[in-house]
C-alpha atoms as a PDB file:
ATOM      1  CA  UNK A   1      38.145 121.399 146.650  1.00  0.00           C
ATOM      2  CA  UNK A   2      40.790 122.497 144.335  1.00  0.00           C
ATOM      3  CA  UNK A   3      43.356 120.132 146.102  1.00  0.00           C
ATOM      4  CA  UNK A   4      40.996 117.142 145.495  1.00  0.00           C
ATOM      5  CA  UNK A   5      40.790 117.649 142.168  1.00  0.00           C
ATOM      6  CA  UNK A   6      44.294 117.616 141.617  1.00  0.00           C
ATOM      7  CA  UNK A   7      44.615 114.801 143.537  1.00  0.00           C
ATOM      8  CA  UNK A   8      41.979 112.592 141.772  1.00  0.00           C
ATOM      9  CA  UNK A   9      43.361 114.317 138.029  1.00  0.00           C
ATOM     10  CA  UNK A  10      46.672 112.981 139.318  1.00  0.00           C
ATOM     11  CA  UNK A  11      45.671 109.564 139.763  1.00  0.00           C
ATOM     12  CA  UNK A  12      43.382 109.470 136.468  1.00  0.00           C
ATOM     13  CA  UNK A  13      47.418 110.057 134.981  1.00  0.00           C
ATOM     14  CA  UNK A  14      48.870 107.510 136.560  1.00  0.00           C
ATOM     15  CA  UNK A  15      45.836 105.309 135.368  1.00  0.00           C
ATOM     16  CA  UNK A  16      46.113 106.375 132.050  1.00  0.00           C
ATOM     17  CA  UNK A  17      50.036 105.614 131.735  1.00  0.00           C
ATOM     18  CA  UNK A  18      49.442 102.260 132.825  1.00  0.00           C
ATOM     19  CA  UNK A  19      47.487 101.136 129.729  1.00  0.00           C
ATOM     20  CA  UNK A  20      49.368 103.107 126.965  1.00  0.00           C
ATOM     21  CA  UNK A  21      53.130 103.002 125.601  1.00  0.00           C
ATOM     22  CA  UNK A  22      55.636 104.478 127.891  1.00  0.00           C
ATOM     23  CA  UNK A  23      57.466 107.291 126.820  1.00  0.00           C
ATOM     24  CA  UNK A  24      61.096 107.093 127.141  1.00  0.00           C
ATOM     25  CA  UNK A  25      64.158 109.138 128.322  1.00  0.00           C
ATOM     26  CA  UNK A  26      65.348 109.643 124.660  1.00  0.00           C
ATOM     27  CA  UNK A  27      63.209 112.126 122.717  1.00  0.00           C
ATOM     28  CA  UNK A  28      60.742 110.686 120.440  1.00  0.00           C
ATOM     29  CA  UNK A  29      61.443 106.788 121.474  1.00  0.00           C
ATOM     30  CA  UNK A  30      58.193 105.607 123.092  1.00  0.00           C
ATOM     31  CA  UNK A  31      58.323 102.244 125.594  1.00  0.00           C
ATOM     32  CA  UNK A  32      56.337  99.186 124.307  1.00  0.00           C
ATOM     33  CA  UNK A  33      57.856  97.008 126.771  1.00  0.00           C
ATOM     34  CA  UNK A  34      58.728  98.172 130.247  1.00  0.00           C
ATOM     35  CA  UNK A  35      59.649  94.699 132.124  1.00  0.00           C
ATOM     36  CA  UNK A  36      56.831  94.699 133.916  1.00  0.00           C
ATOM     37  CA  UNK A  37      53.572  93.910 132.062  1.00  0.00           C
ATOM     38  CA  UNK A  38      52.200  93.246 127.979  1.00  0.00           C
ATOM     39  CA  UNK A  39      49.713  95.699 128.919  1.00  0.00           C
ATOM     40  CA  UNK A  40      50.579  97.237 125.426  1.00  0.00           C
ATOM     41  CA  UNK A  41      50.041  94.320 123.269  1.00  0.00           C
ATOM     42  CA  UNK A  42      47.590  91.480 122.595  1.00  0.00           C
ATOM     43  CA  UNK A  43      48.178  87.717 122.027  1.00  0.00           C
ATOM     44  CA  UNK A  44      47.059  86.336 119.252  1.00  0.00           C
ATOM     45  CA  UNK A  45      47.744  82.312 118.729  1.00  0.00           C
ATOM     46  CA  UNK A  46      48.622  79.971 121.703  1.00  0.00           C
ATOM     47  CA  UNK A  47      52.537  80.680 122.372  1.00  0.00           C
ATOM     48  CA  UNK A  48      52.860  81.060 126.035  1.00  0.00           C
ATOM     49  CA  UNK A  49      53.805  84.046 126.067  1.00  0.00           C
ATOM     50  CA  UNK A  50      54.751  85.682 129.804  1.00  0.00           C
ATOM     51  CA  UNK A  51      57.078  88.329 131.387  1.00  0.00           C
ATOM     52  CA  UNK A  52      59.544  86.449 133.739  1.00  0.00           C
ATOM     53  CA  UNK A  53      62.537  88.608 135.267  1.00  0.00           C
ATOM     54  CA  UNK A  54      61.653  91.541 133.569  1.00  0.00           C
ATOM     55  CA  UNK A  55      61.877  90.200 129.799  1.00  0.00           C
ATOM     56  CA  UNK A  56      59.562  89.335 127.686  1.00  0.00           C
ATOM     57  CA  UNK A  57      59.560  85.042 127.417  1.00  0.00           C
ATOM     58  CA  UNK A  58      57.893  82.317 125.049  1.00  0.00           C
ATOM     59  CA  UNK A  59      59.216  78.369 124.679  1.00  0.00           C
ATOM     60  CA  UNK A  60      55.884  76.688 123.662  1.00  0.00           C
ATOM     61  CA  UNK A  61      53.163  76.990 120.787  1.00  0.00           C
ATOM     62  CA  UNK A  62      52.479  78.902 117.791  1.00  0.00           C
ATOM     63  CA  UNK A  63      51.632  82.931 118.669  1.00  0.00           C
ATOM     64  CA  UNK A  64      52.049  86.803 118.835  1.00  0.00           C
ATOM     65  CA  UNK A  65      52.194  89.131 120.758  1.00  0.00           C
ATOM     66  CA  UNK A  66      50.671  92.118 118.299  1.00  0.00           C
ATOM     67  CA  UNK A  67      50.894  96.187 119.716  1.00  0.00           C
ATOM     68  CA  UNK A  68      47.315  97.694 120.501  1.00  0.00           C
ATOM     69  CA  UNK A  69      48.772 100.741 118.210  1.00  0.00           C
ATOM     70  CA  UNK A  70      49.410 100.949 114.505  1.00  0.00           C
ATOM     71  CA  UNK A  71      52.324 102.591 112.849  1.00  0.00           C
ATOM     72  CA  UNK A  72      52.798 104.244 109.439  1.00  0.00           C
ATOM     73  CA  UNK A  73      56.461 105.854 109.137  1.00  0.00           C
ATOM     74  CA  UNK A  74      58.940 104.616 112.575  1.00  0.00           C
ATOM     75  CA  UNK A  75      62.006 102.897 113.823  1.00  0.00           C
ATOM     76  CA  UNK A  76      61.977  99.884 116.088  1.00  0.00           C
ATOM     77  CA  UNK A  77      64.565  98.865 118.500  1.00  0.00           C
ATOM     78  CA  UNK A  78      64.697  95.559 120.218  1.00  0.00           C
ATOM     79  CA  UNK A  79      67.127  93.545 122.343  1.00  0.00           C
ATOM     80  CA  UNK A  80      66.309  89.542 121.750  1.00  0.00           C
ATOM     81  CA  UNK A  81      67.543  86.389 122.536  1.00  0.00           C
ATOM     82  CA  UNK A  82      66.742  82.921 120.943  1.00  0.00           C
ATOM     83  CA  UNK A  83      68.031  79.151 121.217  1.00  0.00           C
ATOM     84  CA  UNK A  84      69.608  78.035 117.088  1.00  0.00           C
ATOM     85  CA  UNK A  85      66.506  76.241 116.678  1.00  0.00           C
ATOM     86  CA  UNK A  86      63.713  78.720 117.978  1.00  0.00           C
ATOM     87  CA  UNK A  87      61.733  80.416 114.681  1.00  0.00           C
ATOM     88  CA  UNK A  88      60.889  84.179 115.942  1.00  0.00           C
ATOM     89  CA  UNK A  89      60.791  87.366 114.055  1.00  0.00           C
ATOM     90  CA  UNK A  90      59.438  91.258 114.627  1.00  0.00           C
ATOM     91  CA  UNK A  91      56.167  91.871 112.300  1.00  0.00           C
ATOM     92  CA  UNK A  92      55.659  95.122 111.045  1.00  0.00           C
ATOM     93  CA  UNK A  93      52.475  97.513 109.380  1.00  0.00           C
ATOM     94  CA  UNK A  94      50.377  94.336 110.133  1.00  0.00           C
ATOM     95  CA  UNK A  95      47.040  95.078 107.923  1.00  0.00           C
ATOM     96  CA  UNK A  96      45.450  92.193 110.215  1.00  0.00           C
ATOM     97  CA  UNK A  97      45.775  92.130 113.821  1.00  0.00           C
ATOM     98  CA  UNK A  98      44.162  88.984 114.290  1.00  0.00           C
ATOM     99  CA  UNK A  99      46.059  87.066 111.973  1.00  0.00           C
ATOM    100  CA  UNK A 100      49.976  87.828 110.845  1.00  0.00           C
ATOM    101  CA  UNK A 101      51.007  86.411 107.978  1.00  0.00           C
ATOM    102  CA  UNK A 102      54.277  87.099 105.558  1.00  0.00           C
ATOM    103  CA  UNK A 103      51.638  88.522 103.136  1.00  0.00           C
ATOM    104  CA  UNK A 104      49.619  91.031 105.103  1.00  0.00           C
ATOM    105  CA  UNK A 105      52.632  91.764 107.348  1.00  0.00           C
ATOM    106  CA  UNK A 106      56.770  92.294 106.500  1.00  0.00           C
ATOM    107  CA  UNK A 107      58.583  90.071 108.434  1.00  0.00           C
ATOM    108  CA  UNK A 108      62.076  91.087 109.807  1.00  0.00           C
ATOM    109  CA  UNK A 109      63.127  87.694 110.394  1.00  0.00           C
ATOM    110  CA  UNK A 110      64.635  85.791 113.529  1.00  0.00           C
ATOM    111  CA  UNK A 111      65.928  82.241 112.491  1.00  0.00           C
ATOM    112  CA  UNK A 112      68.882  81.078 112.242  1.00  0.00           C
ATOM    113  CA  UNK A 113      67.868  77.424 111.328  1.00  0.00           C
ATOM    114  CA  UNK A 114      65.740  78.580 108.596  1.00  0.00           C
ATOM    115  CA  UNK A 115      65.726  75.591 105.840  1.00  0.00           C
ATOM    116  CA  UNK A 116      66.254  78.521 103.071  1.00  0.00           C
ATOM    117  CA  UNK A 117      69.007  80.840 104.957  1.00  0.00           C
ATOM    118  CA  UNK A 118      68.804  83.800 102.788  1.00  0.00           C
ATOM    119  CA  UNK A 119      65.409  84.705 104.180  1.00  0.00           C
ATOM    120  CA  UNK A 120      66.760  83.738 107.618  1.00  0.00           C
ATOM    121  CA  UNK A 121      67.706  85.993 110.592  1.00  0.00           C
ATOM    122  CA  UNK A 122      68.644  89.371 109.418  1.00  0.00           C
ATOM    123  CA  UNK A 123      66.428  89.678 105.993  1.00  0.00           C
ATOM    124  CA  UNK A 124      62.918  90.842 105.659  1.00  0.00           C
ATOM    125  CA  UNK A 125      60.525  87.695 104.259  1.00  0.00           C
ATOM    126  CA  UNK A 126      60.077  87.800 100.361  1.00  0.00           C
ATOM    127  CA  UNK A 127      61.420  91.156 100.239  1.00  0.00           C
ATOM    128  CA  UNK A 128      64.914  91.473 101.046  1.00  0.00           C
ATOM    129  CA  UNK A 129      67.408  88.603 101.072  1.00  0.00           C
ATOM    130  CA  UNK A 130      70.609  88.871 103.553  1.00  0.00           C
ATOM    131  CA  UNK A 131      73.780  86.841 102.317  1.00  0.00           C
ATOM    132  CA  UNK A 132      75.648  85.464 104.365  1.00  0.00           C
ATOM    133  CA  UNK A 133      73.032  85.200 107.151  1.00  0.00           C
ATOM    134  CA  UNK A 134      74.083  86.219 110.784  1.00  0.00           C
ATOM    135  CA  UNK A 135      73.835  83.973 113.620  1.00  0.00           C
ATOM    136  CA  UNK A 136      71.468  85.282 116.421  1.00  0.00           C
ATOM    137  CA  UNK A 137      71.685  81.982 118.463  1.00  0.00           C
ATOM    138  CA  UNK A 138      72.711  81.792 122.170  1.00  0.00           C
ATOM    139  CA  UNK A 139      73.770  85.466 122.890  1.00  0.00           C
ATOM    140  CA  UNK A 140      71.538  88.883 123.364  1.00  0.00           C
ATOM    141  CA  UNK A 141      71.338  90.632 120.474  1.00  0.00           C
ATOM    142  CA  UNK A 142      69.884  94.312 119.055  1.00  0.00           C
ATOM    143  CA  UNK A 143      67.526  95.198 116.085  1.00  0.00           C
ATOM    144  CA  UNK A 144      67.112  97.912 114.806  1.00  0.00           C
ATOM    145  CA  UNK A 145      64.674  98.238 111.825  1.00  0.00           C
ATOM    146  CA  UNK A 146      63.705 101.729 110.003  1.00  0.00           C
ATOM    147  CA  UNK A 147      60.515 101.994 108.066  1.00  0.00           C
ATOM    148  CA  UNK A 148      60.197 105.233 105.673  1.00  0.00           C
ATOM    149  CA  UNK A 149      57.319 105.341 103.076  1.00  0.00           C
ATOM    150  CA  UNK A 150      58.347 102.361 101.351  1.00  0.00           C
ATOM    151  CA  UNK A 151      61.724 101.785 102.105  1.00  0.00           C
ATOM    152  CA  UNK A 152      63.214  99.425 105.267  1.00  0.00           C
ATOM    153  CA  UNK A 153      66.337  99.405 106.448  1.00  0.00           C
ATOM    154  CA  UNK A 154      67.191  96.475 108.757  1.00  0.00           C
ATOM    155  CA  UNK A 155      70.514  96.459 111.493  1.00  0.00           C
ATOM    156  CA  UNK A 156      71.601  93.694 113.079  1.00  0.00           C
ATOM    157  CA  UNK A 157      74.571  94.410 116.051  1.00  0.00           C
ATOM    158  CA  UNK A 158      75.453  97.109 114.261  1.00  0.00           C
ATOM    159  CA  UNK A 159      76.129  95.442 110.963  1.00  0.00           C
ATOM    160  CA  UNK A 160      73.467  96.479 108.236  1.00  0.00           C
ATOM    161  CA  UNK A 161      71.283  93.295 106.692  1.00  0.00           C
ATOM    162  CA  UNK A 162      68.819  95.039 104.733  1.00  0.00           C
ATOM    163  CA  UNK A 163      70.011  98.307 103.046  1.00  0.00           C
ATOM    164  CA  UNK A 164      67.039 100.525 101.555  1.00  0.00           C
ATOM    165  CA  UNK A 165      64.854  97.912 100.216  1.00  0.00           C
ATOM    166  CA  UNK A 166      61.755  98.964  98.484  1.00  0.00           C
ATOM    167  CA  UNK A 167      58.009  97.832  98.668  1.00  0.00           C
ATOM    168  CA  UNK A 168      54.918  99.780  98.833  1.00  0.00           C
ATOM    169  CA  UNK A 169      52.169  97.474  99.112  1.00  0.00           C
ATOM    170  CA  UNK A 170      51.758  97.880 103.053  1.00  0.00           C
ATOM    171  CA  UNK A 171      51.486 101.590 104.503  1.00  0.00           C
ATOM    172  CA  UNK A 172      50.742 101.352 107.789  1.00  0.00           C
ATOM    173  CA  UNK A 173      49.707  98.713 110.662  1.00  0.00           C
ATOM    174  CA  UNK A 174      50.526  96.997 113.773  1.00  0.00           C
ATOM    175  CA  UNK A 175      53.531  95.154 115.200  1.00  0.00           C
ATOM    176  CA  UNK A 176      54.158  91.755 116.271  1.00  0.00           C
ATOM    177  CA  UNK A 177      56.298  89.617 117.966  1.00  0.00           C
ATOM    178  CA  UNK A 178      56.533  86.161 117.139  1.00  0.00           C
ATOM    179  CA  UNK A 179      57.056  82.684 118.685  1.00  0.00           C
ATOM    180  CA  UNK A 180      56.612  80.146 115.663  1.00  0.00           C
ATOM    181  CA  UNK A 181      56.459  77.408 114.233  1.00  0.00           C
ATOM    182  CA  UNK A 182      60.338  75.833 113.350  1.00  0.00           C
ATOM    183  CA  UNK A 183      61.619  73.146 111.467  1.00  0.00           C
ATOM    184  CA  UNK A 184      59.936  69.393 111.517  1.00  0.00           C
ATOM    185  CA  UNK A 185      61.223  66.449 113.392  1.00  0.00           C
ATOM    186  CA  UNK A 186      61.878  63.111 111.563  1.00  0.00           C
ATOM    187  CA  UNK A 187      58.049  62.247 111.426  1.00  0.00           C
ATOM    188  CA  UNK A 188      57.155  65.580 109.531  1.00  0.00           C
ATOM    189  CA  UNK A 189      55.842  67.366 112.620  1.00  0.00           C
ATOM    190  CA  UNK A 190      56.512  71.177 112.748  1.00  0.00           C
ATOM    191  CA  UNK A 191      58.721  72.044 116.180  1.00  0.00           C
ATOM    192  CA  UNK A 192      56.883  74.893 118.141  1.00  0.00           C
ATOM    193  CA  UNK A 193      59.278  74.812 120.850  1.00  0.00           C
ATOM    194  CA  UNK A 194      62.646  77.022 120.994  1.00  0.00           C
ATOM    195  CA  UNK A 195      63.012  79.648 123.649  1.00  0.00           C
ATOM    196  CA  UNK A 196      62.374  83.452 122.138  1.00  0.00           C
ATOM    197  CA  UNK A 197      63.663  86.570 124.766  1.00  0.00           C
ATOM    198  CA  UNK A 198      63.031  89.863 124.761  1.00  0.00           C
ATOM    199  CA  UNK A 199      64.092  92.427 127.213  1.00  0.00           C
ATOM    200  CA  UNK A 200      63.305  96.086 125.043  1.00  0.00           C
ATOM    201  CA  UNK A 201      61.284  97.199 122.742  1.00  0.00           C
ATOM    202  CA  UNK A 202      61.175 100.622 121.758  1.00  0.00           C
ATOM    203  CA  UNK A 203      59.371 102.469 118.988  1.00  0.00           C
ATOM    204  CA  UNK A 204      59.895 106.313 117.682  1.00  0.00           C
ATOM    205  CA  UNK A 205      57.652 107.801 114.814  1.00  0.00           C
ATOM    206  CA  UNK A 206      59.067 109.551 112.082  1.00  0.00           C
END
């Protein structure tokens, strides 16, 4: 009897892990995407989002992908790859799940072809301004973004884009990852194509 019931508490673990965030090999960094499922996030919008050789892949519509979990104080690191035209970005302390926006969210921004380039790829939206912008286009790249009370620090490859900005309005919430809407083709209409990659995301509370 007592074997049984280590057998069947065995499998309720296994059960369990598959529909919560991973932990990983580093301590404190916790798995949101393992290359195999989005069993940790919802979609939110219609981007087609899909996992396809073990990354994370979206080249159509308007959408999120938004974690199941909120976070107050953490660090985010995430490997990414996007086309120059593709409009992406990592959401963070989303007050809304069902709707992100640059107001109930802080966008750390991914787009390079961003009509006003200092609140491109590399700055956080209406917050923090990065000058000159980096290009993200065409190669893998790695974020990593810090968020402390009300400070956010935002690094790029290694080079730092946002250093210590400061904004307390939003505490806590979820995070989202974003295939959007770009710039507008000759008859006005926005351009919801543009291939957005990602192959990690990790997240460690502080």
């Amino acid at each position: 009897m007592k074997r049984r019931s280590a057998i069947a508490l065995f499998f309720m673990g296994l059960a369990a892990l598959s529909w919560s965030p991973q932990a990983s090999s580093e301590t404190g960094w916790v798995t949101l995407f393992d290359g195999k499922s989005l069993d940790n996030f919802n979609k939110i919008g219609d981007a087609n989002w899909r996992v396809e050789d073990g990354l994370i892949v979206a080249d159509k519509g308007n959408g999120f992908l938004v974690s199941k979990n909120g976070y107050t104080d953490f660090q985010i690191r995430a490997e990414f790859w996007v086309e120059p035209d593709s409009n992406s970005g990592i959401y963070i302390r989303c007050t809304d799940p069902e709707k992100l926006t640059a107001e109930n969210c802080y966008e750390v921004n991914i787009w390079d072809a961003r009509p006003e380039p200092s609140y491109g790829t590399g700055a956080i939206v209406n917050l923090a301004k990065v000058d000159p912008m980096p290009k993200a286009a065409g190669k893998w790249n790695v974020y990593e973004i810090t968020a402390k009370g009300s400070t956010f620090t935002v690094v790029l490859n290694g080079q730092k884009t946002v250093d210590g900005a400061n904004d307390p309005k939003l505490a806590s919430g979820r995070i989202g990852l974003q295939h959007g809407l770009g710039n507008k083709d000759d008859k006005g209409v926005a351009n919801d194509k543009g291939v957005v990659k990602f192959r990690k995301v990790e997240i460690r509370p502080l």
